[in-house]
C-alpha atoms as a PDB file:
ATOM      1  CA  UNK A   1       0.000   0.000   0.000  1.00  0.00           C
ATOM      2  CA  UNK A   2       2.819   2.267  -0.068  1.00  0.00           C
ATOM      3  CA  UNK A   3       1.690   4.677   2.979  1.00  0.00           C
ATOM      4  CA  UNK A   4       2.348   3.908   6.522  1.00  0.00           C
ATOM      5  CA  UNK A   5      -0.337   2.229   8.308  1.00  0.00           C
ATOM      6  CA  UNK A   6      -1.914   3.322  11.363  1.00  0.00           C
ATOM      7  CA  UNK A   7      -1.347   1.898  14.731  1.00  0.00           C
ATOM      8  CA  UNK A   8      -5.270   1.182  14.908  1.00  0.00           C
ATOM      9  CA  UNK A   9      -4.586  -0.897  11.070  1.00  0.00           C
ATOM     10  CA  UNK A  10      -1.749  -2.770  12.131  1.00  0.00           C
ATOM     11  CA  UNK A  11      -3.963  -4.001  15.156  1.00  0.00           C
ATOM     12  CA  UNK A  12      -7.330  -4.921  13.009  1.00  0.00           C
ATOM     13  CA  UNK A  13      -4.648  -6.345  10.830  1.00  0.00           C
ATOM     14  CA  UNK A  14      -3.296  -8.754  13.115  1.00  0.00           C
ATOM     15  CA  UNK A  15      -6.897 -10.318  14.188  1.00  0.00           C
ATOM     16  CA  UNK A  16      -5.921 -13.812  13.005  1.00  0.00           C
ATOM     17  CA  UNK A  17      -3.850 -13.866  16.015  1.00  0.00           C
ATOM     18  CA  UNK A  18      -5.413 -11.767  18.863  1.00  0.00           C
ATOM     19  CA  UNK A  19      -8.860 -13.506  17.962  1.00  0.00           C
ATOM     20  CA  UNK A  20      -6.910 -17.206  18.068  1.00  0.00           C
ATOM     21  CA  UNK A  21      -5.111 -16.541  21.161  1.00  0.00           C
ATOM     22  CA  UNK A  22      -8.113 -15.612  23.424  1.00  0.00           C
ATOM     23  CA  UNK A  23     -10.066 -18.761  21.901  1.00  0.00           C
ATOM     24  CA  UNK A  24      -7.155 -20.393  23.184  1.00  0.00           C
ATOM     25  CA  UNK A  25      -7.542 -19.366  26.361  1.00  0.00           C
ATOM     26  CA  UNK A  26     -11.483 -20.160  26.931  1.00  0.00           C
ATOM     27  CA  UNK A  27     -11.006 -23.157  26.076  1.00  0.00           C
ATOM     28  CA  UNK A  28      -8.303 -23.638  28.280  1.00  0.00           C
ATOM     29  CA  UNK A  29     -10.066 -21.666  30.857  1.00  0.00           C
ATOM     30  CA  UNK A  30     -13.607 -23.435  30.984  1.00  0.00           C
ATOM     31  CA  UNK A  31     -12.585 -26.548  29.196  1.00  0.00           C
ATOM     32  CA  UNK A  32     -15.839 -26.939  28.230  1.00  0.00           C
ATOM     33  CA  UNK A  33     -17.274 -28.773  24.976  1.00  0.00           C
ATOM     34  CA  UNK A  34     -19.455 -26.225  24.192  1.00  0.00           C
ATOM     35  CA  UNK A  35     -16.834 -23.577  23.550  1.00  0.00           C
ATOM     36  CA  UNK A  36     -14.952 -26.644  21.734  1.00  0.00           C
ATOM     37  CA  UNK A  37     -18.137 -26.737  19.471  1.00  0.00           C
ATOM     38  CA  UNK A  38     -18.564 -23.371  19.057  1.00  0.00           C
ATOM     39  CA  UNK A  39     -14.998 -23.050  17.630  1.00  0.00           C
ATOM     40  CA  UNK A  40     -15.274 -25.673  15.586  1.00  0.00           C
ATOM     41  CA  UNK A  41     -18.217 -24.584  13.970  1.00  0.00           C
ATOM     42  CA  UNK A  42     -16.570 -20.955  13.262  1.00  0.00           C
ATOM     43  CA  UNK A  43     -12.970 -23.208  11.858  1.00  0.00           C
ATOM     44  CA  UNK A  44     -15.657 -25.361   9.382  1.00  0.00           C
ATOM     45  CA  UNK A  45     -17.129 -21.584   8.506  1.00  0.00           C
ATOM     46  CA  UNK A  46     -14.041 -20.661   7.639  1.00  0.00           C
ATOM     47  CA  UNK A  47     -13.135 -23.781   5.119  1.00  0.00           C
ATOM     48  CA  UNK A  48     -16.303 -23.209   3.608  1.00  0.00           C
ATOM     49  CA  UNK A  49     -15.413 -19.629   2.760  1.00  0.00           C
ATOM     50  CA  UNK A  50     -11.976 -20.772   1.222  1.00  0.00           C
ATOM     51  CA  UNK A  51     -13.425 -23.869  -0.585  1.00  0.00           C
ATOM     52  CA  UNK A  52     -16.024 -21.164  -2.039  1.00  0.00           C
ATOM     53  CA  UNK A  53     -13.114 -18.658  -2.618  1.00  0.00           C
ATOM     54  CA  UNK A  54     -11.485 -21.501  -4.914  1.00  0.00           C
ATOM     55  CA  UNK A  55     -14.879 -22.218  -6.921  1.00  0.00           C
ATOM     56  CA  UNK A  56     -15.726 -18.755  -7.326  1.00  0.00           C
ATOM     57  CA  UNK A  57     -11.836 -17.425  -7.998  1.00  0.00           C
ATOM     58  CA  UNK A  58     -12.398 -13.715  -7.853  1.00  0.00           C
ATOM     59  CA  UNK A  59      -9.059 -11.798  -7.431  1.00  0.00           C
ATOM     60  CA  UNK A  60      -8.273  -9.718  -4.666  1.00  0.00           C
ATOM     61  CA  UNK A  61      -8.509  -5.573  -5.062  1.00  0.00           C
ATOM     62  CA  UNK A  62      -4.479  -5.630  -4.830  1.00  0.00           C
ATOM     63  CA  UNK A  63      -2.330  -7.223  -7.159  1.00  0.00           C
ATOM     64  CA  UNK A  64       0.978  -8.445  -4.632  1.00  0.00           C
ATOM     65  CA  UNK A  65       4.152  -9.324  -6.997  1.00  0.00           C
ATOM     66  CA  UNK A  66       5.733 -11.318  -3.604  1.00  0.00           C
ATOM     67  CA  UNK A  67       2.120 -12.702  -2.594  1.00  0.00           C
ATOM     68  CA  UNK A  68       0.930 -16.605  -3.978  1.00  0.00           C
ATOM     69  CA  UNK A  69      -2.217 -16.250  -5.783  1.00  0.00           C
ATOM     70  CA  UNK A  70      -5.006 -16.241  -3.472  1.00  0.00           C
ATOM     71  CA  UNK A  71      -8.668 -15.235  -4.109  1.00  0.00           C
ATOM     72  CA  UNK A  72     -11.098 -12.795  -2.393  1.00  0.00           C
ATOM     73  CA  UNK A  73     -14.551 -14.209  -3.039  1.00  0.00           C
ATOM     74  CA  UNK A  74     -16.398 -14.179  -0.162  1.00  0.00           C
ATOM     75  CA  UNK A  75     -13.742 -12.928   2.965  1.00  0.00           C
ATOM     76  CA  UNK A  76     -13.134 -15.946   5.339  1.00  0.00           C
ATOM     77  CA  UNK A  77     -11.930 -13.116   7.755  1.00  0.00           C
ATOM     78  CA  UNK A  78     -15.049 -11.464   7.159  1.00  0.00           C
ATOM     79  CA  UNK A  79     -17.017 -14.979   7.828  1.00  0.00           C
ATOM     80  CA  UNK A  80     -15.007 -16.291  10.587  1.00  0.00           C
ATOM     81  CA  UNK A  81     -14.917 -12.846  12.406  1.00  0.00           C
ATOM     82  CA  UNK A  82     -19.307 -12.542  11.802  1.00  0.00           C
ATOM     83  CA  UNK A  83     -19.066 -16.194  13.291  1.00  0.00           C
ATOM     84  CA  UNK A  84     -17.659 -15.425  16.238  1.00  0.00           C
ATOM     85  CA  UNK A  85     -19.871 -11.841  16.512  1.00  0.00           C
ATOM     86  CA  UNK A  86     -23.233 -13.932  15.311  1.00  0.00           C
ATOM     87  CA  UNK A  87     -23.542 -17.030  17.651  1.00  0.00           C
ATOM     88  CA  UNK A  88     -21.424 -14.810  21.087  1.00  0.00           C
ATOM     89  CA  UNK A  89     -24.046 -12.646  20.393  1.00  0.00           C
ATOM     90  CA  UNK A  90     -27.174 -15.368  20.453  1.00  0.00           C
ATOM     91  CA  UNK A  91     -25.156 -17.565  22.982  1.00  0.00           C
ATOM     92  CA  UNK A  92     -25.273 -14.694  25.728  1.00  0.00           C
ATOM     93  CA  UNK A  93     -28.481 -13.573  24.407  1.00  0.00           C
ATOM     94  CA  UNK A  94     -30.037 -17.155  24.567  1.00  0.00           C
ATOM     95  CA  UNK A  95     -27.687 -20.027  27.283  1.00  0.00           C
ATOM     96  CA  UNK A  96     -26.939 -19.148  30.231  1.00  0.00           C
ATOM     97  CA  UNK A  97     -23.335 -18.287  31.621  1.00  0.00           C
ATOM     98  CA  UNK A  98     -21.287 -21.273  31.972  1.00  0.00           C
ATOM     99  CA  UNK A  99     -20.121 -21.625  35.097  1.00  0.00           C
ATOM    100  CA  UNK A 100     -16.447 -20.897  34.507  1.00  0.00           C
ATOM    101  CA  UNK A 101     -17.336 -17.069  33.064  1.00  0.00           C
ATOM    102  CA  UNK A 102     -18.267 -14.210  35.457  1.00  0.00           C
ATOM    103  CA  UNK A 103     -21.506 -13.027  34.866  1.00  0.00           C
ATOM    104  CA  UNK A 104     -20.662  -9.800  33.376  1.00  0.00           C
ATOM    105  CA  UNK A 105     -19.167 -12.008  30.248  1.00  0.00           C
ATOM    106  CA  UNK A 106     -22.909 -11.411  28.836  1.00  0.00           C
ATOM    107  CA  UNK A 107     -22.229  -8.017  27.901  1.00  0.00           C
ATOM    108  CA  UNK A 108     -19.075  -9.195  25.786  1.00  0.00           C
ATOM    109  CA  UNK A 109     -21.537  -8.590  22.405  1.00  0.00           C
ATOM    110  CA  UNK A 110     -20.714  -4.610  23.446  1.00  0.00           C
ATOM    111  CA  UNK A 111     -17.237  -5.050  22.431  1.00  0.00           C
ATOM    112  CA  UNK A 112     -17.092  -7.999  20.060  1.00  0.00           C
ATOM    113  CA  UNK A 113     -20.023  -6.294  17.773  1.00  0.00           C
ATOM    114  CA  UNK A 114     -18.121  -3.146  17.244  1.00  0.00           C
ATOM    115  CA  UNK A 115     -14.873  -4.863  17.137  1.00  0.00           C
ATOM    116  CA  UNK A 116     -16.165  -6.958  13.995  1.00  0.00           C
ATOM    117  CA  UNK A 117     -17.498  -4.190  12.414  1.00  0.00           C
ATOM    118  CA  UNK A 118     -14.023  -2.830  12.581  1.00  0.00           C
ATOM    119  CA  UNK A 119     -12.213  -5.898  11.101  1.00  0.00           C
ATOM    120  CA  UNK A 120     -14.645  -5.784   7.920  1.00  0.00           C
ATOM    121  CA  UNK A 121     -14.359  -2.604   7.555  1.00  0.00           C
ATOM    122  CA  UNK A 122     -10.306  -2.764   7.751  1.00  0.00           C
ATOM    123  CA  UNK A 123     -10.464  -5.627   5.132  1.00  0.00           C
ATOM    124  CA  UNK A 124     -11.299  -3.170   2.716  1.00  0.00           C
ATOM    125  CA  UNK A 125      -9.369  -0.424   4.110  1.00  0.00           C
ATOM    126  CA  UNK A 126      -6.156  -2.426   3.748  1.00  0.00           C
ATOM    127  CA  UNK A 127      -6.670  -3.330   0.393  1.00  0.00           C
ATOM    128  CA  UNK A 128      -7.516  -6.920   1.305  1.00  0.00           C
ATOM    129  CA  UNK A 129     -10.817  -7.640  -0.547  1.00  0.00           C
ATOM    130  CA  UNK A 130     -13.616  -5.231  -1.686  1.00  0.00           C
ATOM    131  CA  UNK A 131     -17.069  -4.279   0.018  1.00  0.00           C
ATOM    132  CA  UNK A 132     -18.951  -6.621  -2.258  1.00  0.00           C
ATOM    133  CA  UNK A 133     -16.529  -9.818  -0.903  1.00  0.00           C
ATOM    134  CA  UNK A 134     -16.153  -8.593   2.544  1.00  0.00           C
ATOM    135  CA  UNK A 135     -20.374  -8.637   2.347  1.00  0.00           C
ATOM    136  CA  UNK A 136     -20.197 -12.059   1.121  1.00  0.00           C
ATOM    137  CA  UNK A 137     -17.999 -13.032   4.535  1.00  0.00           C
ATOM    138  CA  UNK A 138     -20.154 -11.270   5.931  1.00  0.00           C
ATOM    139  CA  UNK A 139     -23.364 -12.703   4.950  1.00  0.00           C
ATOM    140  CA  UNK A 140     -21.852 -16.414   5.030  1.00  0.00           C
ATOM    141  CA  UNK A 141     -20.542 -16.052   9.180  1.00  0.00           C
ATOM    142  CA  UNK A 142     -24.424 -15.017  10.193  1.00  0.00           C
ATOM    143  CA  UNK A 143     -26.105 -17.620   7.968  1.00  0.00           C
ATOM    144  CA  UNK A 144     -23.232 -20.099   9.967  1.00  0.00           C
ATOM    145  CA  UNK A 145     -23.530 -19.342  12.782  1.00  0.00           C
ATOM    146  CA  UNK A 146     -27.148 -19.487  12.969  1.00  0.00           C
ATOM    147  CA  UNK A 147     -27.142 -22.690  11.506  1.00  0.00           C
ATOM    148  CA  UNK A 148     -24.281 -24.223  14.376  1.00  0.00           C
ATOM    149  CA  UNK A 149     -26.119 -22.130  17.389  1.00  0.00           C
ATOM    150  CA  UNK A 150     -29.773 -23.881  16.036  1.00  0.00           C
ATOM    151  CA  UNK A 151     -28.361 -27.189  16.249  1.00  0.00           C
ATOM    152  CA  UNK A 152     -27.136 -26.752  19.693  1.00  0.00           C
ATOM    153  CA  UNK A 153     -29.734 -25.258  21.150  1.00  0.00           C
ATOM    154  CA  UNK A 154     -32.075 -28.044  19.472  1.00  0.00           C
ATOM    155  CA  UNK A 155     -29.758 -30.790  20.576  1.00  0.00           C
ATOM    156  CA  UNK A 156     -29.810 -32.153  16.790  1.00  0.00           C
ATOM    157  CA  UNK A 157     -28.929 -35.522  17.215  1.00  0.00           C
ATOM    158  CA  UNK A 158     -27.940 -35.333  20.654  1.00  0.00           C
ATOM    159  CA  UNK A 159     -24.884 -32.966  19.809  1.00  0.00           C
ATOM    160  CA  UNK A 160     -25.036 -30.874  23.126  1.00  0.00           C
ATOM    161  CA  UNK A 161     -25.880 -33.473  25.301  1.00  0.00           C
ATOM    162  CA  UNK A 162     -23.361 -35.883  23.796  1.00  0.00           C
ATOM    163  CA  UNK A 163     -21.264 -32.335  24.571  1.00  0.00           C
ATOM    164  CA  UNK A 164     -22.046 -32.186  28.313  1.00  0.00           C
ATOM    165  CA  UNK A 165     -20.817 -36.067  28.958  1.00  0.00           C
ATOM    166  CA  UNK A 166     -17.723 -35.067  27.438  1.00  0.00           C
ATOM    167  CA  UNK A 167     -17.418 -32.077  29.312  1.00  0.00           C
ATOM    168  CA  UNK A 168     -18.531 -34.388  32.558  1.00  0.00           C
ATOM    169  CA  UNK A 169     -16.024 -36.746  31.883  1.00  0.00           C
ATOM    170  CA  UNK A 170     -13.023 -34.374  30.845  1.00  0.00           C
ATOM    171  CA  UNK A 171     -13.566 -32.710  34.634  1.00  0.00           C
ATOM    172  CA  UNK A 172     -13.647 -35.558  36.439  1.00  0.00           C
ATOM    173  CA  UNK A 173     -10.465 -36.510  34.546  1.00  0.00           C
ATOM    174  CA  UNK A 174      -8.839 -33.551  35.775  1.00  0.00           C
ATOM    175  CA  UNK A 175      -9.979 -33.349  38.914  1.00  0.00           C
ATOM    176  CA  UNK A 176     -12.326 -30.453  39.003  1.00  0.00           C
END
């Protein structure tokens, strides 16, 4: 991009890592198989993003000479980032706090909302994709997440209670 980018940039820029790192730790922290399902739901978003990025092949706004060929079409930071936004969102909106978080972890959807908003935006901003991919991501982590948050909340074939003996037997394994 040939211009310095701002402090505020770099951060959104480095997402991948920030947003990886404090999954990381709530799983670690409330070793619980619901978060473990939750992330894998927003890691299978994300492969479905890139398998659709290689079907639909639509370049990226910025043409790298150092950079492999990769594709734009739909943003899998875009979906993975609305996956995380989407079902936090409905999970403190819908389940109650799991026993691990404070209560206050409810209002988390007044930082994480904004903060997503942010990282789409920045996709465009740093020359990463264009509004009508990042829209796409966009689009693809709500429909997503809605889909992985119905299925736990209806227990489709027995996926959150199979879940909770997991969890059972994971604490007693550890000795909590």
């Amino acid at each position: 991009m040939g211009t310095e980018l701002s402090l505020w940039l770099k951060f959104l820029n480095q997402t991948s890592i920030i947003v990886c790192t404090l999954t990381t730790a709530a799983i670690l922290h409330t070793r619980s198989a619901g978060v473990v399902y939750f992330v894998t739901g927003a890691v299978l978003c994300s492969a479905l993003a890139k398998s659709i990025k290689k079907a639909i092949r639509q370049e990226r706004p910025l043409k790298d000479s150092g950079r492999k060929v990769t594709y734009g079409m739909p943003s899998s930071h875009a979906s993975a980032c609305t996956f995380f936004a989407a079902y936090i969102t409905m999970a403190c909106l819908q389940l109650p706090v799991h026993p691990t978080f404070p209560s206050s972890i409810m209002f988390v959807p007044v930082v994480i909302l904004p903060w997503t908003f942010m990282i789409v935006l920045s996709r465009v901003q740093l020359g990463h994709h264009t509004w009508p991919q990042v829209a796409a991501g966009t689009a693809l982590g709500v429909c997503c997440a809605s889909f992985w948050f119905k299925l736990w909340v209806d227990d489709a074939a027995g996926v959150k209670t199979a879940a909770w003996e997991v969890e059972a037997m994971v604490r007693l394994w550890v000795g909590q």
